[in-house]
C-alpha atoms as a PDB file:
ATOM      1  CA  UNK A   1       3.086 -23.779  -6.234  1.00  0.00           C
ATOM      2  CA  UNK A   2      -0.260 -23.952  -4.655  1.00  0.00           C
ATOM      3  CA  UNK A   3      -2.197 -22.186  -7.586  1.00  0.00           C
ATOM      4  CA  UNK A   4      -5.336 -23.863  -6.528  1.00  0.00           C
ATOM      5  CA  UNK A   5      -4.837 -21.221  -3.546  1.00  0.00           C
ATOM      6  CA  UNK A   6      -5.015 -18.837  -6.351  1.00  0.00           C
ATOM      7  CA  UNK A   7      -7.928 -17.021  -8.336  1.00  0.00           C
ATOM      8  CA  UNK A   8      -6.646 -16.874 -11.900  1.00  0.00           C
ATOM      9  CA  UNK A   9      -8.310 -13.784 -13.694  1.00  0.00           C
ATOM     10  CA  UNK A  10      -5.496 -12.968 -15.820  1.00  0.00           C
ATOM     11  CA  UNK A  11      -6.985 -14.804 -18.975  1.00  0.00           C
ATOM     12  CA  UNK A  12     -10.684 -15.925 -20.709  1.00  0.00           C
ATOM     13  CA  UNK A  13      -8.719 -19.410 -21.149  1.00  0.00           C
ATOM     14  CA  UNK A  14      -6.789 -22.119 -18.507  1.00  0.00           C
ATOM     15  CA  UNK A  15      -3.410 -21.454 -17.815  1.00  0.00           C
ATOM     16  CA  UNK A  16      -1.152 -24.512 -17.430  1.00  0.00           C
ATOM     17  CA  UNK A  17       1.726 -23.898 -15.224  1.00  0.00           C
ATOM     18  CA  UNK A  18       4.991 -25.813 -15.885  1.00  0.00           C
ATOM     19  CA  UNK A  19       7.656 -26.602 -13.564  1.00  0.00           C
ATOM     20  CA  UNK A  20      11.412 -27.788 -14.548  1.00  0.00           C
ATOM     21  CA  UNK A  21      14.422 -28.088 -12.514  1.00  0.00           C
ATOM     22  CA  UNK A  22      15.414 -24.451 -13.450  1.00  0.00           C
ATOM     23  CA  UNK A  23      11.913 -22.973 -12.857  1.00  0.00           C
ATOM     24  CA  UNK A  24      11.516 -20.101 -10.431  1.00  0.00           C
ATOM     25  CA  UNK A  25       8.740 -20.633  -8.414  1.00  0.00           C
ATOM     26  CA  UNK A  26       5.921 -18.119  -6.732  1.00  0.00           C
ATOM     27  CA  UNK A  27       4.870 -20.082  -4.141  1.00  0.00           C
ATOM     28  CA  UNK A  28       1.118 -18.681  -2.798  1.00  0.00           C
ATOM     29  CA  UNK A  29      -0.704 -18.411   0.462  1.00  0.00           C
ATOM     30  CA  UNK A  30       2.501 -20.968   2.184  1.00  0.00           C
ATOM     31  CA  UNK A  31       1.542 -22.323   5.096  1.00  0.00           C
ATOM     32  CA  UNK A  32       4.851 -23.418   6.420  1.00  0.00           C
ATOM     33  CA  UNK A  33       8.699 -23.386   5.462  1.00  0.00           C
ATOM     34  CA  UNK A  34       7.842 -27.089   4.078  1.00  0.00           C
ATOM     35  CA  UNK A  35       5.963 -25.918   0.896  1.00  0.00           C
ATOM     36  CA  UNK A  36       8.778 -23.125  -0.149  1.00  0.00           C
ATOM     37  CA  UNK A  37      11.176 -24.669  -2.780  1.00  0.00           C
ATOM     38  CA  UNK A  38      14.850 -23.552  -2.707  1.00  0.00           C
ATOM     39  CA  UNK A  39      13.928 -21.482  -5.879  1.00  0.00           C
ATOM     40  CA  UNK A  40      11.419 -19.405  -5.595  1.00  0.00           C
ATOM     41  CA  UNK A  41      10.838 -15.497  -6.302  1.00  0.00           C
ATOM     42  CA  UNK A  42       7.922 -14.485  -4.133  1.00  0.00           C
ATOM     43  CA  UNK A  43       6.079 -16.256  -1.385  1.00  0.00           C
ATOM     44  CA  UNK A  44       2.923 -14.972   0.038  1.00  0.00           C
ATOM     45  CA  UNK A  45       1.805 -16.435   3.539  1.00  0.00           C
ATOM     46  CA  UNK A  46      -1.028 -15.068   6.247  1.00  0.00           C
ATOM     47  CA  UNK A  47       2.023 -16.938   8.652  1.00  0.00           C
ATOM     48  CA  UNK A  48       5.167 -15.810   9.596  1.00  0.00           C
ATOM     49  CA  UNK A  49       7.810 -17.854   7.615  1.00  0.00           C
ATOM     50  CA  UNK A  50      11.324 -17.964   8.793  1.00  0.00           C
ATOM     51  CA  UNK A  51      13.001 -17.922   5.121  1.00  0.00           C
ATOM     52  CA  UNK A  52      17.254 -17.882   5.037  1.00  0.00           C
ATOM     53  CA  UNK A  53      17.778 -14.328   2.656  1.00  0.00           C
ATOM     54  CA  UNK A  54      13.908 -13.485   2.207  1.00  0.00           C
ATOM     55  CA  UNK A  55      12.703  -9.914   2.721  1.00  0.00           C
ATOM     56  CA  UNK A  56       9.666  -9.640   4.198  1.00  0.00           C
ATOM     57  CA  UNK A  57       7.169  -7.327   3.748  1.00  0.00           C
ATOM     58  CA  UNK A  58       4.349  -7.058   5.595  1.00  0.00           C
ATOM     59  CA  UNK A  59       1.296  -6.169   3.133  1.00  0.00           C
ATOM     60  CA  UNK A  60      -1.854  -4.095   4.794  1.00  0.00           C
ATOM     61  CA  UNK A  61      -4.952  -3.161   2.237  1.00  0.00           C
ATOM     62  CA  UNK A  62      -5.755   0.813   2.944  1.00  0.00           C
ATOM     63  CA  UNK A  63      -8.375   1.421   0.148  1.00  0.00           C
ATOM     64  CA  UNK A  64     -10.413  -0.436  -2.500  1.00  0.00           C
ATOM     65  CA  UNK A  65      -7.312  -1.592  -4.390  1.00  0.00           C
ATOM     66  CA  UNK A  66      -4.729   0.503  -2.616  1.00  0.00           C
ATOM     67  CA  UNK A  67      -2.137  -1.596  -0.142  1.00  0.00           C
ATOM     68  CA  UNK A  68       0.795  -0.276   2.044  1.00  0.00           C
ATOM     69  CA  UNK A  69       3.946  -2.644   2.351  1.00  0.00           C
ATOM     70  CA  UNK A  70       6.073  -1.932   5.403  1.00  0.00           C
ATOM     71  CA  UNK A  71       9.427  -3.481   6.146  1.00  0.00           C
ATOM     72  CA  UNK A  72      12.914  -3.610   6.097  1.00  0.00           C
ATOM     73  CA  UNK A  73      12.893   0.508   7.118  1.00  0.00           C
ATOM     74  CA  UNK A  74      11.059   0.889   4.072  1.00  0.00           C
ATOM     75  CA  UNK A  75       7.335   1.737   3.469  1.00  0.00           C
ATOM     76  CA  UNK A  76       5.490   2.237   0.146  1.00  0.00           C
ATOM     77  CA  UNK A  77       2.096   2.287  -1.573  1.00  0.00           C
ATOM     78  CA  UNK A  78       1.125   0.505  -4.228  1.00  0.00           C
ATOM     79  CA  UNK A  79      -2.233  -0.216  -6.316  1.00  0.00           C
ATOM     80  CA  UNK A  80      -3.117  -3.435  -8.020  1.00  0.00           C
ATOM     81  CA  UNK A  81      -5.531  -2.230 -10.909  1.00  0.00           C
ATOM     82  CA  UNK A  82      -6.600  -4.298 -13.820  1.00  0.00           C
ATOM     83  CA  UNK A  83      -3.449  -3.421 -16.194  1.00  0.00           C
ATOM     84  CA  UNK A  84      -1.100  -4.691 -13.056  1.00  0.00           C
ATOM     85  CA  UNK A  85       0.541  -2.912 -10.054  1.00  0.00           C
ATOM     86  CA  UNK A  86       1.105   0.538 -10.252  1.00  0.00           C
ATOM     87  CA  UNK A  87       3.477   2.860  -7.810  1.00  0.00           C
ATOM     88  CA  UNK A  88       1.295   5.299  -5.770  1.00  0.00           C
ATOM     89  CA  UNK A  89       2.676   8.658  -4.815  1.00  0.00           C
ATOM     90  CA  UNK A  90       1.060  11.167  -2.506  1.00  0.00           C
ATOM     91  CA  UNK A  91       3.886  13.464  -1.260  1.00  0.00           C
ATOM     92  CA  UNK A  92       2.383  15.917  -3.762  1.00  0.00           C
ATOM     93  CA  UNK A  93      -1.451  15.990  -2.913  1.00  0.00           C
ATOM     94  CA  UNK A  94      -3.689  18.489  -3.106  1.00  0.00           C
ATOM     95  CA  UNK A  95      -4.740  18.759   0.687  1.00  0.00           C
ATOM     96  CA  UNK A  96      -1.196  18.220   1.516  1.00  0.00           C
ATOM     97  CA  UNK A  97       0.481  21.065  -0.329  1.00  0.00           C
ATOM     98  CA  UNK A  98      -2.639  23.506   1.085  1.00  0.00           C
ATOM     99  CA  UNK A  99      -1.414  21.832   4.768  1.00  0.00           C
ATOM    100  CA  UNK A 100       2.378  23.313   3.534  1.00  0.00           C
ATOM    101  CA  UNK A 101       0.643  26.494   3.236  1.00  0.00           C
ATOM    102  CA  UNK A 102      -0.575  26.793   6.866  1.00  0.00           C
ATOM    103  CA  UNK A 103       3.127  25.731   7.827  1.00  0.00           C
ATOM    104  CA  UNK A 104       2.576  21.908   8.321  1.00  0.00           C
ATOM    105  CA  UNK A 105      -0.077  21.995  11.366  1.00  0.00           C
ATOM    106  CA  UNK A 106      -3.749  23.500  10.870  1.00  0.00           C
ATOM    107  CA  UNK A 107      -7.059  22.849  12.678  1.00  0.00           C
ATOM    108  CA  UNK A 108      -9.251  20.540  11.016  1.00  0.00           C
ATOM    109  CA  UNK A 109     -11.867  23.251  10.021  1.00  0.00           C
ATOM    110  CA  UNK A 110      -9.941  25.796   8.758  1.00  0.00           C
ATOM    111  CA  UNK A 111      -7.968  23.386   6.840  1.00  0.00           C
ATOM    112  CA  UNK A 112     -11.638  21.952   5.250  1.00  0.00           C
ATOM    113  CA  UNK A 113     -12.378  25.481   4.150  1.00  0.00           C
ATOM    114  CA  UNK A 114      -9.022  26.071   2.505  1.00  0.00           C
ATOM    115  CA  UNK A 115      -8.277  23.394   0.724  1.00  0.00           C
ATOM    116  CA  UNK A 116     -11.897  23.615  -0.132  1.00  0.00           C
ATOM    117  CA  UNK A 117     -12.036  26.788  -1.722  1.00  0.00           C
ATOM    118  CA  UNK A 118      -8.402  26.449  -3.355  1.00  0.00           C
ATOM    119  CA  UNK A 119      -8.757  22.984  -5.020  1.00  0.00           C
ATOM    120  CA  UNK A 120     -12.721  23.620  -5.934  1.00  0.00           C
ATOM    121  CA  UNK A 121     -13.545  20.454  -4.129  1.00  0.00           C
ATOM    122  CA  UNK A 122     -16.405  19.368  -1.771  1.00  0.00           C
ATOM    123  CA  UNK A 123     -15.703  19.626   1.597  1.00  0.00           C
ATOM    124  CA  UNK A 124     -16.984  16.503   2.148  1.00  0.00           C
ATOM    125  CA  UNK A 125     -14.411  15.329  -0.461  1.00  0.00           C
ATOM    126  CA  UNK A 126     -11.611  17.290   1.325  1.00  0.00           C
ATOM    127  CA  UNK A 127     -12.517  15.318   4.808  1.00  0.00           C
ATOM    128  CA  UNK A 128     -11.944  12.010   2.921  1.00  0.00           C
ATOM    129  CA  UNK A 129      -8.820  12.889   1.703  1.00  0.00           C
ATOM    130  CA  UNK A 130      -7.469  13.718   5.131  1.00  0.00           C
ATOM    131  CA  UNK A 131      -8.540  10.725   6.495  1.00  0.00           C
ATOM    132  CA  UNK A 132      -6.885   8.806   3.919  1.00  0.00           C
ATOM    133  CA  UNK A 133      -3.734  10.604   4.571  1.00  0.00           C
ATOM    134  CA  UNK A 134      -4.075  10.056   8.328  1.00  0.00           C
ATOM    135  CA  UNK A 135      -4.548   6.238   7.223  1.00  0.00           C
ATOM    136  CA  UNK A 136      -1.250   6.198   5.077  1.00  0.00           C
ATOM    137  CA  UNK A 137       0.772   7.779   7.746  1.00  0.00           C
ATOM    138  CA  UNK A 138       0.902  10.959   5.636  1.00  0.00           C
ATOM    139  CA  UNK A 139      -0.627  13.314   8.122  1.00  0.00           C
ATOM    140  CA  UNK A 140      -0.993  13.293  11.838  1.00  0.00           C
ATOM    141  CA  UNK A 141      -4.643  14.209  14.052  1.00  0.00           C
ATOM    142  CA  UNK A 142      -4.111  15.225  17.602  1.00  0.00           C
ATOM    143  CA  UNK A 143      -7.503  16.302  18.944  1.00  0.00           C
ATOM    144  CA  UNK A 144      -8.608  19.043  16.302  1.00  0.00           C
ATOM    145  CA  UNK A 145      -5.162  19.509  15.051  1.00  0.00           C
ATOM    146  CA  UNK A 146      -3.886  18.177  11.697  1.00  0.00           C
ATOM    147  CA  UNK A 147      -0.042  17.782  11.111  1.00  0.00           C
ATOM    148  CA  UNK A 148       2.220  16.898   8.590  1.00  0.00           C
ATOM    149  CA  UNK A 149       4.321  13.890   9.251  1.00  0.00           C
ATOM    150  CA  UNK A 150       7.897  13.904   8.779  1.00  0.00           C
ATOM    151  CA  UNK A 151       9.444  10.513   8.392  1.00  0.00           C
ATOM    152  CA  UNK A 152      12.834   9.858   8.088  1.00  0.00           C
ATOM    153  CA  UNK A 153      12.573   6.444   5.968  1.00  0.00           C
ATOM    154  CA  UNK A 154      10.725   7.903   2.695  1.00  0.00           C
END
């Protein structure tokens, strides 16, 4: 439902979308309860849709292609690329496991140099990376101080 909300990109020809009684319906860009059949799978609104049995997830875009989804005490990371949606995992990066090293909390400095000279990257490189991580929820800046974040619901 509401496909003409929709950019299809998915094929070099149309795509003709068929409903039946028994169809399962994604239902795009709703902008009230209204336009949400009984049967549908996934809804995506920019509104706040009060839905009996829906979870709802709310969607935030943290890179070029890279989105967080946060609800229902659960928070993940996912990327949409061109072969689909892919899991993203980064309990295991680089700068983090270098943070691990200093004990969970470094200055912001020392912990450029570090993880600079360990992983063989640019510092400038390393910077970006923490801020990313700050972004994600990963890690923590207090004035100079970086920090590893613990959270309970990972």
């Amino acid at each position: 439902m509401n496909e003409d909300r929709v950019k299809w990109n998915i094929a070099p020809f149309s795509v003709e979308l068929r409903c039946t009684p028994k169809s399962v319906n994604l239902v795009f860009d709703a902008m009230s309860e209204a336009e949400v059949p009984p049967n549908y799978l996934l809804v995506t609104s920019s509104r706040h849709l009060r839905l009996p049995g829906a979870r709802e997830l709310k969607v935030t875009r943290i890179n070029d292609g890279i989105f967080m989804a946060v609800g229902e005490g659960s928070k993940f990371l996912f990327k949409v690329t061109n072969t689909g949606v892919e899991d993203v995992n980064y309990e295991k990066s680089s700068v983090l496991s270098v943070l691990e090293d200093f004990g969970g909390t470094a200055l912001m400095g020392e912990l450029v140099e570090a993880a600079s000279r360990k992983l063989n990257m640019p510092k400038e490189q390393v910077r970006e990376e923490i801020a990313f991580l700050i972004r994600i929820g990963k890690l923590r800046a207090r004035r100079n101080l970086i920090e590893i974040v613990k959270q309970s619901f990972y």
